[in-house]
C-alpha atoms as a PDB file:
ATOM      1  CA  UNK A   1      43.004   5.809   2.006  1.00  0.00           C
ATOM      2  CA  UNK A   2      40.266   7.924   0.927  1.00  0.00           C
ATOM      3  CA  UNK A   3      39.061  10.498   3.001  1.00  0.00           C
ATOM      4  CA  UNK A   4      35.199   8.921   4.187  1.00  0.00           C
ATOM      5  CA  UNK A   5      37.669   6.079   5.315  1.00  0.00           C
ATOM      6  CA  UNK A   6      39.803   8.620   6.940  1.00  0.00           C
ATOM      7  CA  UNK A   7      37.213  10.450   8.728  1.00  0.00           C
ATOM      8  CA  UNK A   8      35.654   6.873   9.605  1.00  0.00           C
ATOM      9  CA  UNK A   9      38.712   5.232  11.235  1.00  0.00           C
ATOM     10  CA  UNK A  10      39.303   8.970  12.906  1.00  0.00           C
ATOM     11  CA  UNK A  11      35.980   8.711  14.648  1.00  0.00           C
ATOM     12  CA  UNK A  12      36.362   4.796  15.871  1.00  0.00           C
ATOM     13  CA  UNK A  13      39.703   6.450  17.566  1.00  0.00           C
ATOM     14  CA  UNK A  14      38.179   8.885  19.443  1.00  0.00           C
ATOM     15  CA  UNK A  15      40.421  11.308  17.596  1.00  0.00           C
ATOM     16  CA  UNK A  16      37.178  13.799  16.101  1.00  0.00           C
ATOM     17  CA  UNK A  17      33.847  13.429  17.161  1.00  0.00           C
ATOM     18  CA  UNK A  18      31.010  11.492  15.463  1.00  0.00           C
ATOM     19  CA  UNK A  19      29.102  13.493  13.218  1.00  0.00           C
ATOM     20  CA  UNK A  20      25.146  13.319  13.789  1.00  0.00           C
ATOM     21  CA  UNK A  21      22.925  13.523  11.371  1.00  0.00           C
ATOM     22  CA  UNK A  22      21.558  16.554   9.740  1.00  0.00           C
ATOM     23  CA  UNK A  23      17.401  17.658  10.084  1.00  0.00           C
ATOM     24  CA  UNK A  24      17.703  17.670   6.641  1.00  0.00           C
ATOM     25  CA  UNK A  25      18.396  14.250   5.908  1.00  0.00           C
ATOM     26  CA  UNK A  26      16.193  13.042   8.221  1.00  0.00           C
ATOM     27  CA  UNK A  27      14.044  14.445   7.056  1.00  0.00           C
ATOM     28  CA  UNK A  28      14.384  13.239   3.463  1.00  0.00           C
ATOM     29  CA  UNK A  29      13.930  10.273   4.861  1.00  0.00           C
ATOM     30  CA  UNK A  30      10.617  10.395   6.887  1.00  0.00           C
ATOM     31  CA  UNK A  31       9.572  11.940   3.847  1.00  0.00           C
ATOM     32  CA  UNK A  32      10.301   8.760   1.711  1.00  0.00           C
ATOM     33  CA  UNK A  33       9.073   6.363   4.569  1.00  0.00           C
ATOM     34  CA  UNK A  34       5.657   8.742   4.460  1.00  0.00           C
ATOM     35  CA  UNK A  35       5.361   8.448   0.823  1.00  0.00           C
ATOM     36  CA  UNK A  36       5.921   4.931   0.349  1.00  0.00           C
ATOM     37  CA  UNK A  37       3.629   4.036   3.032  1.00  0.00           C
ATOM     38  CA  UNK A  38       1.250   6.455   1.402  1.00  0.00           C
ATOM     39  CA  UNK A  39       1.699   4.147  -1.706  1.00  0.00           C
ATOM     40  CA  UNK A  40       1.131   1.149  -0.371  1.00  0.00           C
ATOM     41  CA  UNK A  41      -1.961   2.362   1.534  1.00  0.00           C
ATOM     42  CA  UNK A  42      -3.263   3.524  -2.275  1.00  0.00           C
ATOM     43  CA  UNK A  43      -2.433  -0.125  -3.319  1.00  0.00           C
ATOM     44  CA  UNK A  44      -4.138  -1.868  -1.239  1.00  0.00           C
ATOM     45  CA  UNK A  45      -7.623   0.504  -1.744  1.00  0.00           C
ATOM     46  CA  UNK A  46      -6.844  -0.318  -5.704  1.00  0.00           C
ATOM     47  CA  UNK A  47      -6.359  -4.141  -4.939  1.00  0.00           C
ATOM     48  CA  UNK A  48      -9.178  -4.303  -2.472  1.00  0.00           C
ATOM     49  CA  UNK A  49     -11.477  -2.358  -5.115  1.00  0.00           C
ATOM     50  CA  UNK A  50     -10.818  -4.557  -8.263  1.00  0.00           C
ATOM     51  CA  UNK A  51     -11.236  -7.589  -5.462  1.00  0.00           C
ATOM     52  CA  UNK A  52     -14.948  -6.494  -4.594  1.00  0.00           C
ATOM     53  CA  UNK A  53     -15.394  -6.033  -8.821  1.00  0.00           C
ATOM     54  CA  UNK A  54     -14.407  -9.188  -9.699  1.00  0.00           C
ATOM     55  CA  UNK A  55     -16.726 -10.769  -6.663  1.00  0.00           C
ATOM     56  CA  UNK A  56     -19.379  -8.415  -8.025  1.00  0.00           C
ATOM     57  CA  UNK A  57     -18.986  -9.281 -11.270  1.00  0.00           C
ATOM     58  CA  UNK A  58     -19.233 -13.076 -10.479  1.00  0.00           C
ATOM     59  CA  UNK A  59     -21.983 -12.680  -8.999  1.00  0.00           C
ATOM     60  CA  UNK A  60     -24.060 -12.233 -12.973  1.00  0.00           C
ATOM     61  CA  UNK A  61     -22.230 -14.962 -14.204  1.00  0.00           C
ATOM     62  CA  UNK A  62     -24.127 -17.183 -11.738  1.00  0.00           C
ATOM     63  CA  UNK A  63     -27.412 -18.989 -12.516  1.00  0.00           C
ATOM     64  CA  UNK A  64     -30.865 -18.193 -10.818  1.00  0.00           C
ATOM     65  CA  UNK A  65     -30.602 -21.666  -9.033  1.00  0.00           C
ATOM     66  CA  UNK A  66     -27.016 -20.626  -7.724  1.00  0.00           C
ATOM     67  CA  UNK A  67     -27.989 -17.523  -6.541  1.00  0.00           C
ATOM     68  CA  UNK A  68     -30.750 -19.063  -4.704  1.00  0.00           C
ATOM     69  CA  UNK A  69     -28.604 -21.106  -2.950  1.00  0.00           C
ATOM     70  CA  UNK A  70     -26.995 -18.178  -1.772  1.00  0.00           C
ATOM     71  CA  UNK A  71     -29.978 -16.299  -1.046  1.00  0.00           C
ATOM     72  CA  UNK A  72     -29.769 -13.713  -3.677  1.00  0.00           C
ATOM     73  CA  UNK A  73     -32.110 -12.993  -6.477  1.00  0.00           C
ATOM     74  CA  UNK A  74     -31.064 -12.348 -10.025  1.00  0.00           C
ATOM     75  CA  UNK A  75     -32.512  -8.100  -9.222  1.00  0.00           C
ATOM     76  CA  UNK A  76     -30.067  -8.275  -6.351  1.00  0.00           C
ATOM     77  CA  UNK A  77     -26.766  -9.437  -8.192  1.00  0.00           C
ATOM     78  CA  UNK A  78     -27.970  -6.994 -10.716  1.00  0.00           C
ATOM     79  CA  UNK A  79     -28.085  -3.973  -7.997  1.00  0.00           C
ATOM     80  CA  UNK A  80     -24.846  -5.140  -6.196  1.00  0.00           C
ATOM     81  CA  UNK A  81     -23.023  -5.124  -9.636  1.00  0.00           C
ATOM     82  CA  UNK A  82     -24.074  -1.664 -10.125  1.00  0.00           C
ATOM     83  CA  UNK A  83     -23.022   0.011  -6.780  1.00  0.00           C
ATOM     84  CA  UNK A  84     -20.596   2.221  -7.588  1.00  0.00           C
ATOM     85  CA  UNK A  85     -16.659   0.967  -6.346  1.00  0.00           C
ATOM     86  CA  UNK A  86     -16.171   2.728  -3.205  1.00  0.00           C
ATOM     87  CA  UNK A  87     -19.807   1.580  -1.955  1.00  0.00           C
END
C-alpha cells in the first residue's frame, strides 16, 4: 500500500487524527476562485462591449427610412457610433 493510502485508511480507523487543512492552501485556493471570477467578470465587460459595437455599428448600415422607423436620424446613428465603448 502506499503511504497516502496508509495514512487514509489510518484516519477512517480512528487510529491518527484527520489532518485539516493548511491556511496556506486555502488560501491558494480563494486566490484561484478570486481570480477566475475576476476573469470572468473581465469577459463579460469585453463581450458586453463588442455587443453594444456591433449594435452600434448596425445602426449605419441602416437606411434613412429604417431609422425613421425607429425614430433615429441618420446625425444620431452617426453620434451613437462614435461614443466612445465604455459610454
Amino acid at each position: 500500500m502506499r503511504h497516502d493510502h496508509i495514512a487514509a485508511t489510518q484516519c477512517l480507523a480512528g487510529t491518527i487524527p484527520a489532518l485539516k487543512p493548511t491556511a496556506r492552501a486555502s488560501g491558494t485556493t480563494t486566490i484561484q476562485q478570486s481570480l477566475r471570477a475576476q476573469f470572468n467578470a473581465a469577459a463579460g465587460w469585453i463581450g458586453r462591449q463588442m455587443e453594444r459595437r456591433r449594435s452600434r455599428r448596425a445602426l449605419l448600415e441602416m437606411t434613412d427610412d429604417q431609422l425613421k422607423d425607429i425614430g433615429l436620424s441618420r446625425g444620431e446613428a452617426y453620434g451613437e457610433f462614435s461614443r466612445r465603448l465604455w459610454d
